[in-house]
PDB file of N, CA and C in Angstrom:
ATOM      1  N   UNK A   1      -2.842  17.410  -5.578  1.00  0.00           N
ATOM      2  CA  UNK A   1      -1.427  17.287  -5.777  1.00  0.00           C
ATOM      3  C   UNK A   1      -1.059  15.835  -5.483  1.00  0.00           C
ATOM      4  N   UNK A   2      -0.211  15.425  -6.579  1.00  0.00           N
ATOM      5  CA  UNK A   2       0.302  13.900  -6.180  1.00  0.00           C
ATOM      6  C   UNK A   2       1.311  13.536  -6.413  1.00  0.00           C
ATOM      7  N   UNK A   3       2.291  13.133  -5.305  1.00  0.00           N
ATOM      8  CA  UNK A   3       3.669  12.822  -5.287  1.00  0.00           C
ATOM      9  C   UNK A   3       3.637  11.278  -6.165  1.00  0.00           C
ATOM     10  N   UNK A   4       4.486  10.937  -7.162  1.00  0.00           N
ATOM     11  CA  UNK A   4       4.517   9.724  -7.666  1.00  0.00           C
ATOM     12  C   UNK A   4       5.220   8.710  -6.932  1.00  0.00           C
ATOM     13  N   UNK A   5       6.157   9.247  -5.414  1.00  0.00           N
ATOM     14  CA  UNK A   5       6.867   8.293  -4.625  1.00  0.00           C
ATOM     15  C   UNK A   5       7.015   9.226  -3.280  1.00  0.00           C
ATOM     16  N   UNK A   6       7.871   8.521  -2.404  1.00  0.00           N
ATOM     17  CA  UNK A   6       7.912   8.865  -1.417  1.00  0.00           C
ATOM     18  C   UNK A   6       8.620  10.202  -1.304  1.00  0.00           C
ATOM     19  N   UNK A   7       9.710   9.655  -2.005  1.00  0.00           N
ATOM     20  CA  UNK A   7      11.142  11.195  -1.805  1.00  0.00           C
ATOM     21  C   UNK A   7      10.132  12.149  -2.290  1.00  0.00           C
ATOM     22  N   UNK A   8       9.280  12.100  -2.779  1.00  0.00           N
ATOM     23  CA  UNK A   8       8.968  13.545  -4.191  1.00  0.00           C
ATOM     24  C   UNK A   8       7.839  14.106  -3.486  1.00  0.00           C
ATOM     25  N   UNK A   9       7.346  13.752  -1.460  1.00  0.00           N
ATOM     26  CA  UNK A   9       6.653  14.248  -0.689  1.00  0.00           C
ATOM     27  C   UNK A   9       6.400  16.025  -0.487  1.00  0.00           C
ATOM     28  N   UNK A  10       7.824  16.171  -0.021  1.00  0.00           N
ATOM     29  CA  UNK A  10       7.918  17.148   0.022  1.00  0.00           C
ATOM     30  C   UNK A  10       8.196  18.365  -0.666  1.00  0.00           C
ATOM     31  N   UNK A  11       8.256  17.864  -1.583  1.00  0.00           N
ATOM     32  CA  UNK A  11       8.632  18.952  -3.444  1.00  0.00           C
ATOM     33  C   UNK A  11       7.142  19.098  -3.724  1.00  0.00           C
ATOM     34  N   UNK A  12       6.112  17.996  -4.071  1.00  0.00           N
ATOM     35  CA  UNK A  12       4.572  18.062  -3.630  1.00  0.00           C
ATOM     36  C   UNK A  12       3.879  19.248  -2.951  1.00  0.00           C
ATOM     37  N   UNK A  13       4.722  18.714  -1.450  1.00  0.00           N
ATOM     38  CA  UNK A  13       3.768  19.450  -0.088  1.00  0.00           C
ATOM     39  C   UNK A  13       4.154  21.553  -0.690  1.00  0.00           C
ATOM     40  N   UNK A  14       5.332  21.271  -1.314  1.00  0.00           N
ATOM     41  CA  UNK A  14       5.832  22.715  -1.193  1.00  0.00           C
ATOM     42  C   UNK A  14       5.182  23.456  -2.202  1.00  0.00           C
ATOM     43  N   UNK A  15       4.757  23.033  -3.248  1.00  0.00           N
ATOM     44  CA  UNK A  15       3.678  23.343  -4.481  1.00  0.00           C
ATOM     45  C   UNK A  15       2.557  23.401  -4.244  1.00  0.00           C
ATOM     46  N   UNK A  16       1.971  22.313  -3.464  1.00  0.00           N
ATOM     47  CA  UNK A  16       0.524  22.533  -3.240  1.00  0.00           C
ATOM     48  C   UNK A  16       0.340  24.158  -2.142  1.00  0.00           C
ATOM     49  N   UNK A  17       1.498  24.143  -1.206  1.00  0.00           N
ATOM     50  CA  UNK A  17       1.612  25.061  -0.158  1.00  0.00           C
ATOM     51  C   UNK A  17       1.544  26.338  -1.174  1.00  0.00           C
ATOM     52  N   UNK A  18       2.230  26.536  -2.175  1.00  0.00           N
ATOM     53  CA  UNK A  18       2.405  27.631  -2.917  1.00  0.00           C
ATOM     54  C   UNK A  18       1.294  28.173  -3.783  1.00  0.00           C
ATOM     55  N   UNK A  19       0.644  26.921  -4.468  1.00  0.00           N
ATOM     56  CA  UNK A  19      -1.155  26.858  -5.100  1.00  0.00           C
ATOM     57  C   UNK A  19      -1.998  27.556  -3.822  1.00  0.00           C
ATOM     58  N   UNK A  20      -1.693  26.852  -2.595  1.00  0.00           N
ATOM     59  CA  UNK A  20      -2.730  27.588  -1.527  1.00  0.00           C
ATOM     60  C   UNK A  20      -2.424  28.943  -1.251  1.00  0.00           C
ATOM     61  N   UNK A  21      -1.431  29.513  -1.338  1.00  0.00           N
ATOM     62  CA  UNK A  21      -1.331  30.542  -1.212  1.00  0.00           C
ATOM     63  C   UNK A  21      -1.518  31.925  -2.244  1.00  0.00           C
ATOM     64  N   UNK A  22      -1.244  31.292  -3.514  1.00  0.00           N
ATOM     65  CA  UNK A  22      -1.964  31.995  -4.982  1.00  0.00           C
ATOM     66  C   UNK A  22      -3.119  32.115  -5.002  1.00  0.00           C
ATOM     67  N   UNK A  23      -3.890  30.911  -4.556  1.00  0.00           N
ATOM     68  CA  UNK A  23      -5.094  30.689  -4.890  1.00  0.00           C
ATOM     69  C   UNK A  23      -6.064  31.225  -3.228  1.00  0.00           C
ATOM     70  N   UNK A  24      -5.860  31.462  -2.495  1.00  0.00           N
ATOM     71  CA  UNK A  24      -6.929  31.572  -1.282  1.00  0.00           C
ATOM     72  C   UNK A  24      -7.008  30.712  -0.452  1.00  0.00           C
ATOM     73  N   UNK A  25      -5.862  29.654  -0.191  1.00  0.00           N
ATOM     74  CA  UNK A  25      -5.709  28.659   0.769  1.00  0.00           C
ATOM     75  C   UNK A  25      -7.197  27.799   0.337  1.00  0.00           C
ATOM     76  N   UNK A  26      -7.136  27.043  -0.984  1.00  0.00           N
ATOM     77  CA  UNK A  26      -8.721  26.344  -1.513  1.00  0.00           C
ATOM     78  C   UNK A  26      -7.897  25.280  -0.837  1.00  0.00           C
ATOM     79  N   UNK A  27      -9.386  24.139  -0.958  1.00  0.00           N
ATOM     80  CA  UNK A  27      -9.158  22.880  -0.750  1.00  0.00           C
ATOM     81  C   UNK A  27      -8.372  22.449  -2.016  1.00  0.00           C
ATOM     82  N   UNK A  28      -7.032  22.012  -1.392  1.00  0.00           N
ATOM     83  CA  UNK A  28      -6.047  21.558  -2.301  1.00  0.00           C
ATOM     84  C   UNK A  28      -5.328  20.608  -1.625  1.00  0.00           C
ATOM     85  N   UNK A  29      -5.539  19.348  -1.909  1.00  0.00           N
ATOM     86  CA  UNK A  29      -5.165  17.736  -0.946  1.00  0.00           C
ATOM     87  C   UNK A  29      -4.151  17.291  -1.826  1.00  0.00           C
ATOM     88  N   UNK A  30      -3.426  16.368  -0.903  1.00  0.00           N
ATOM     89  CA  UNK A  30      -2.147  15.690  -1.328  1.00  0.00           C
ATOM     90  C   UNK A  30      -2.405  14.609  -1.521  1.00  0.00           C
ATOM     91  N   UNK A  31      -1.681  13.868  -2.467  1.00  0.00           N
ATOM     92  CA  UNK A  31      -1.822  12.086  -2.181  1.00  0.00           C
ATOM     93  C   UNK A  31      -0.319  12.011  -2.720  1.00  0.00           C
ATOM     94  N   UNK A  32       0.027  10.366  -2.152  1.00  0.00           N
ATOM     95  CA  UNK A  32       1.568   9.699  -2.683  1.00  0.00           C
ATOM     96  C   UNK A  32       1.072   8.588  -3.218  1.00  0.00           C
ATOM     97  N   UNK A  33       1.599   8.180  -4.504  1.00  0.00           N
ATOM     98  CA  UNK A  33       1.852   6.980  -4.649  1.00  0.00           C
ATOM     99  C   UNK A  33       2.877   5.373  -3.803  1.00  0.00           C
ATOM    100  N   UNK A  34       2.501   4.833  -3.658  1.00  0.00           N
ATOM    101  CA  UNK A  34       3.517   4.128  -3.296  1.00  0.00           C
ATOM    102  C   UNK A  34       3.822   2.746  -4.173  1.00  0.00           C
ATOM    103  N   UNK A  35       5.319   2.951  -4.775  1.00  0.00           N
ATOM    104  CA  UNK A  35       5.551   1.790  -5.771  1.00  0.00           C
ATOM    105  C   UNK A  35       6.390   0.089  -5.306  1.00  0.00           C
ATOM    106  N   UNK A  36       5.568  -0.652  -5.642  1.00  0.00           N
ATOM    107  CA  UNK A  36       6.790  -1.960  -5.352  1.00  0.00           C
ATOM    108  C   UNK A  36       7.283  -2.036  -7.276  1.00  0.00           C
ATOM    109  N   UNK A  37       8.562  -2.082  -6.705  1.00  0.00           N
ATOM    110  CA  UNK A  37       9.649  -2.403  -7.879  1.00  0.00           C
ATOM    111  C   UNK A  37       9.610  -3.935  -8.021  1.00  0.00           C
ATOM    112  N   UNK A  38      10.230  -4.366  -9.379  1.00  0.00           N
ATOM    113  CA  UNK A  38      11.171  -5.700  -9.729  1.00  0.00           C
ATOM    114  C   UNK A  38      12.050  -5.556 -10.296  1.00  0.00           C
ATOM    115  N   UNK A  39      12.542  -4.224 -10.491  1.00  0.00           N
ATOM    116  CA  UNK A  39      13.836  -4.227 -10.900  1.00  0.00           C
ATOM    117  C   UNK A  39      13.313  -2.507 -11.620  1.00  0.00           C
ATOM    118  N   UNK A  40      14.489  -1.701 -11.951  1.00  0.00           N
ATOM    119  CA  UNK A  40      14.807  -0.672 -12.518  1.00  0.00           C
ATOM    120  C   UNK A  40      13.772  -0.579 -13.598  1.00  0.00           C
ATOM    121  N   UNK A  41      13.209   0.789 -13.366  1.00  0.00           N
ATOM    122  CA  UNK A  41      11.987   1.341 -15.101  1.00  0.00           C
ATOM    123  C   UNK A  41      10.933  -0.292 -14.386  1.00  0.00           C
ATOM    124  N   UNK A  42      10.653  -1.325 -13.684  1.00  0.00           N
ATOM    125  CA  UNK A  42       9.372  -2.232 -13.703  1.00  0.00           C
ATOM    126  C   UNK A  42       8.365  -2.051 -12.455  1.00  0.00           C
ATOM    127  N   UNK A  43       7.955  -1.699 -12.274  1.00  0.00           N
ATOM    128  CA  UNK A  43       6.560  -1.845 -11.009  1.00  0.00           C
ATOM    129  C   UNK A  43       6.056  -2.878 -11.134  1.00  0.00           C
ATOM    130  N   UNK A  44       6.041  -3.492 -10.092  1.00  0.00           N
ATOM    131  CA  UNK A  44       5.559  -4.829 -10.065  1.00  0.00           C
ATOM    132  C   UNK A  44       3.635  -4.091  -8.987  1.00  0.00           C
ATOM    133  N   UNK A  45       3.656  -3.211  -8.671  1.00  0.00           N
ATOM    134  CA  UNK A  45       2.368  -3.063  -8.396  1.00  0.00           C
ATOM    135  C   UNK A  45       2.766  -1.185  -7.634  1.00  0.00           C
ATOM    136  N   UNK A  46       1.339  -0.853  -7.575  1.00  0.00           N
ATOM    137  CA  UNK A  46       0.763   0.688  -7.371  1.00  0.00           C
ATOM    138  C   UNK A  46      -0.264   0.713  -6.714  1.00  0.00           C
ATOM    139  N   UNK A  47       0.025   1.529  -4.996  1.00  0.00           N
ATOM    140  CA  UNK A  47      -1.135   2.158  -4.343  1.00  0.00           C
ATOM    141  C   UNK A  47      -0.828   3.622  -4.280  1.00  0.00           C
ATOM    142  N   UNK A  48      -2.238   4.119  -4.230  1.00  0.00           N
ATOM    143  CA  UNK A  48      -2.177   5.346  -4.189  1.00  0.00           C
ATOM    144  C   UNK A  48      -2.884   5.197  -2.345  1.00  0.00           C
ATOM    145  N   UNK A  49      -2.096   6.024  -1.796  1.00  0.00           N
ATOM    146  CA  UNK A  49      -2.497   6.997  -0.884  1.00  0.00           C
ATOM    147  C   UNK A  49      -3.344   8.504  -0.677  1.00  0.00           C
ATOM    148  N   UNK A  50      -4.570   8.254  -0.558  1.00  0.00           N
ATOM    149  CA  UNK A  50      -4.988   9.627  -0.740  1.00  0.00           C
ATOM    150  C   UNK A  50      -6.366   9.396  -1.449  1.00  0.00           C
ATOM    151  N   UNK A  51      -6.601  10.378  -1.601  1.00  0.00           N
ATOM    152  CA  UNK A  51      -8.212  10.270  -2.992  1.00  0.00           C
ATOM    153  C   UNK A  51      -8.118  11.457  -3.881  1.00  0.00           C
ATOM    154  N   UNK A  52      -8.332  10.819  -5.108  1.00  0.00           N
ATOM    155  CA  UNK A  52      -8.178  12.088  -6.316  1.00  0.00           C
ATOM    156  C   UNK A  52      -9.388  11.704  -6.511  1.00  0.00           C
ATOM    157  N   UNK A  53     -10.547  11.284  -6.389  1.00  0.00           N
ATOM    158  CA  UNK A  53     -11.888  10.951  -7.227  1.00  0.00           C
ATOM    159  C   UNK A  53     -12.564  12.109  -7.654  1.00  0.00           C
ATOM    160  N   UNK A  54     -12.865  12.372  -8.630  1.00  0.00           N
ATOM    161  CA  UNK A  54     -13.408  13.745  -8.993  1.00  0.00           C
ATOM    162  C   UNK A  54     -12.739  14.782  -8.994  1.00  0.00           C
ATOM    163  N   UNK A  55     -11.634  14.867  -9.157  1.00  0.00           N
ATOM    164  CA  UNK A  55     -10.464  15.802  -8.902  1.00  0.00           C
ATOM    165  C   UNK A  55      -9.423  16.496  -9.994  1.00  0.00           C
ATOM    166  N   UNK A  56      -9.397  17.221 -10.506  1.00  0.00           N
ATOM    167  CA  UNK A  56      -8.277  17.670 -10.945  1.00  0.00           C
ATOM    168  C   UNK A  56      -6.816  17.064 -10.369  1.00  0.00           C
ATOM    169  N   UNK A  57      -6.046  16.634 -11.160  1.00  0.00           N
ATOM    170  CA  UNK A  57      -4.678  16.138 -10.380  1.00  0.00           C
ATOM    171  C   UNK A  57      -3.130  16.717 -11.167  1.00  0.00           C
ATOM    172  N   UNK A  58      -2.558  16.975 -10.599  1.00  0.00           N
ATOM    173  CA  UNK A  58      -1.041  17.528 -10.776  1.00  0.00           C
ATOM    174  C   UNK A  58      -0.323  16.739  -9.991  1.00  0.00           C
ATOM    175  N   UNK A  59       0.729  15.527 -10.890  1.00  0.00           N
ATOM    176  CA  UNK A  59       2.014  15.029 -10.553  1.00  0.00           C
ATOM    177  C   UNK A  59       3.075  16.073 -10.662  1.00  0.00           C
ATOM    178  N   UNK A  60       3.516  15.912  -9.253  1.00  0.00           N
ATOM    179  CA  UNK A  60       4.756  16.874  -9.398  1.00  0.00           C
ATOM    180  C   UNK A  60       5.874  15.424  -8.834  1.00  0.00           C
ATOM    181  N   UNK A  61       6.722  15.794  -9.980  1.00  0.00           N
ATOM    182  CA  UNK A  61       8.003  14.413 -10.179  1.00  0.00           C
ATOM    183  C   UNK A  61       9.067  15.699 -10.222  1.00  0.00           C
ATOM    184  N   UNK A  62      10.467  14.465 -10.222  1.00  0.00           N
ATOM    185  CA  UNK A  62      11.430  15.769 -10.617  1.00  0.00           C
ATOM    186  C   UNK A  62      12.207  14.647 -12.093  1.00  0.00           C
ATOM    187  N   UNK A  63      11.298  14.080 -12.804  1.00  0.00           N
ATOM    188  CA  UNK A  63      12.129  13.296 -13.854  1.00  0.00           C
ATOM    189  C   UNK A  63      11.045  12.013 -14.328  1.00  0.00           C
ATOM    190  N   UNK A  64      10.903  11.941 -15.738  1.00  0.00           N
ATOM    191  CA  UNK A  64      10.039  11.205 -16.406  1.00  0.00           C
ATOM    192  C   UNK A  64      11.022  10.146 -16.880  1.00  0.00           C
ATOM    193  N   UNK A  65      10.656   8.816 -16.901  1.00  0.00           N
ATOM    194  CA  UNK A  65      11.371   7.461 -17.453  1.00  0.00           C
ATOM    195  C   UNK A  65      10.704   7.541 -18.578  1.00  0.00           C
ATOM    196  N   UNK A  66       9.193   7.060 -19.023  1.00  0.00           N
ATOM    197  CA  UNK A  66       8.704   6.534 -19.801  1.00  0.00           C
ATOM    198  C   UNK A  66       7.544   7.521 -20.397  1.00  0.00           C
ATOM    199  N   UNK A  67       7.160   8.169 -19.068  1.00  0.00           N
ATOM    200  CA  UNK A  67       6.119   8.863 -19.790  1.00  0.00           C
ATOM    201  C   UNK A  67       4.644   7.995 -20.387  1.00  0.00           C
ATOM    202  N   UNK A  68       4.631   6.879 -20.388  1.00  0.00           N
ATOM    203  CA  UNK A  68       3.694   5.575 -20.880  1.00  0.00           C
ATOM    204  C   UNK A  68       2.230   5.611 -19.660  1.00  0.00           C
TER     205      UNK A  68
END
């Protein structure tokens, strides 16, 4: 599970909580992105927090800009 920002932590934590509970409490890990802006719709750079390597991944956002 991966939050694309900070606010969208806990909308994340509450989905993955809900997958663990459908599913058999599996190993199901969180990560956040964290974005620096330069202005509105620009990222001036992207860390991820967490490890998806080998992973299936689900962004849970509550709203797409670009979709790109």
């Amino acid at each position: 599970m991966v939050s694309p920002d900070a606010g969208g932590v806990s909308r994340a934590k509450k989905f993955q909580d809900m997958l663990k509970t459908e599913f058999g409490n599996k190993d199901i890990g969180l990560a956040m992105i964290i974005k620096h802006r330069d202005g509105p719709g620009k990222i001036a750079e992207m860390h991820l927090v967490g490890s998806v390597q080998n992973s299936d991944v689900i962004i849970v956002d509550d709203m797409i800009d670009t979709a790109v």
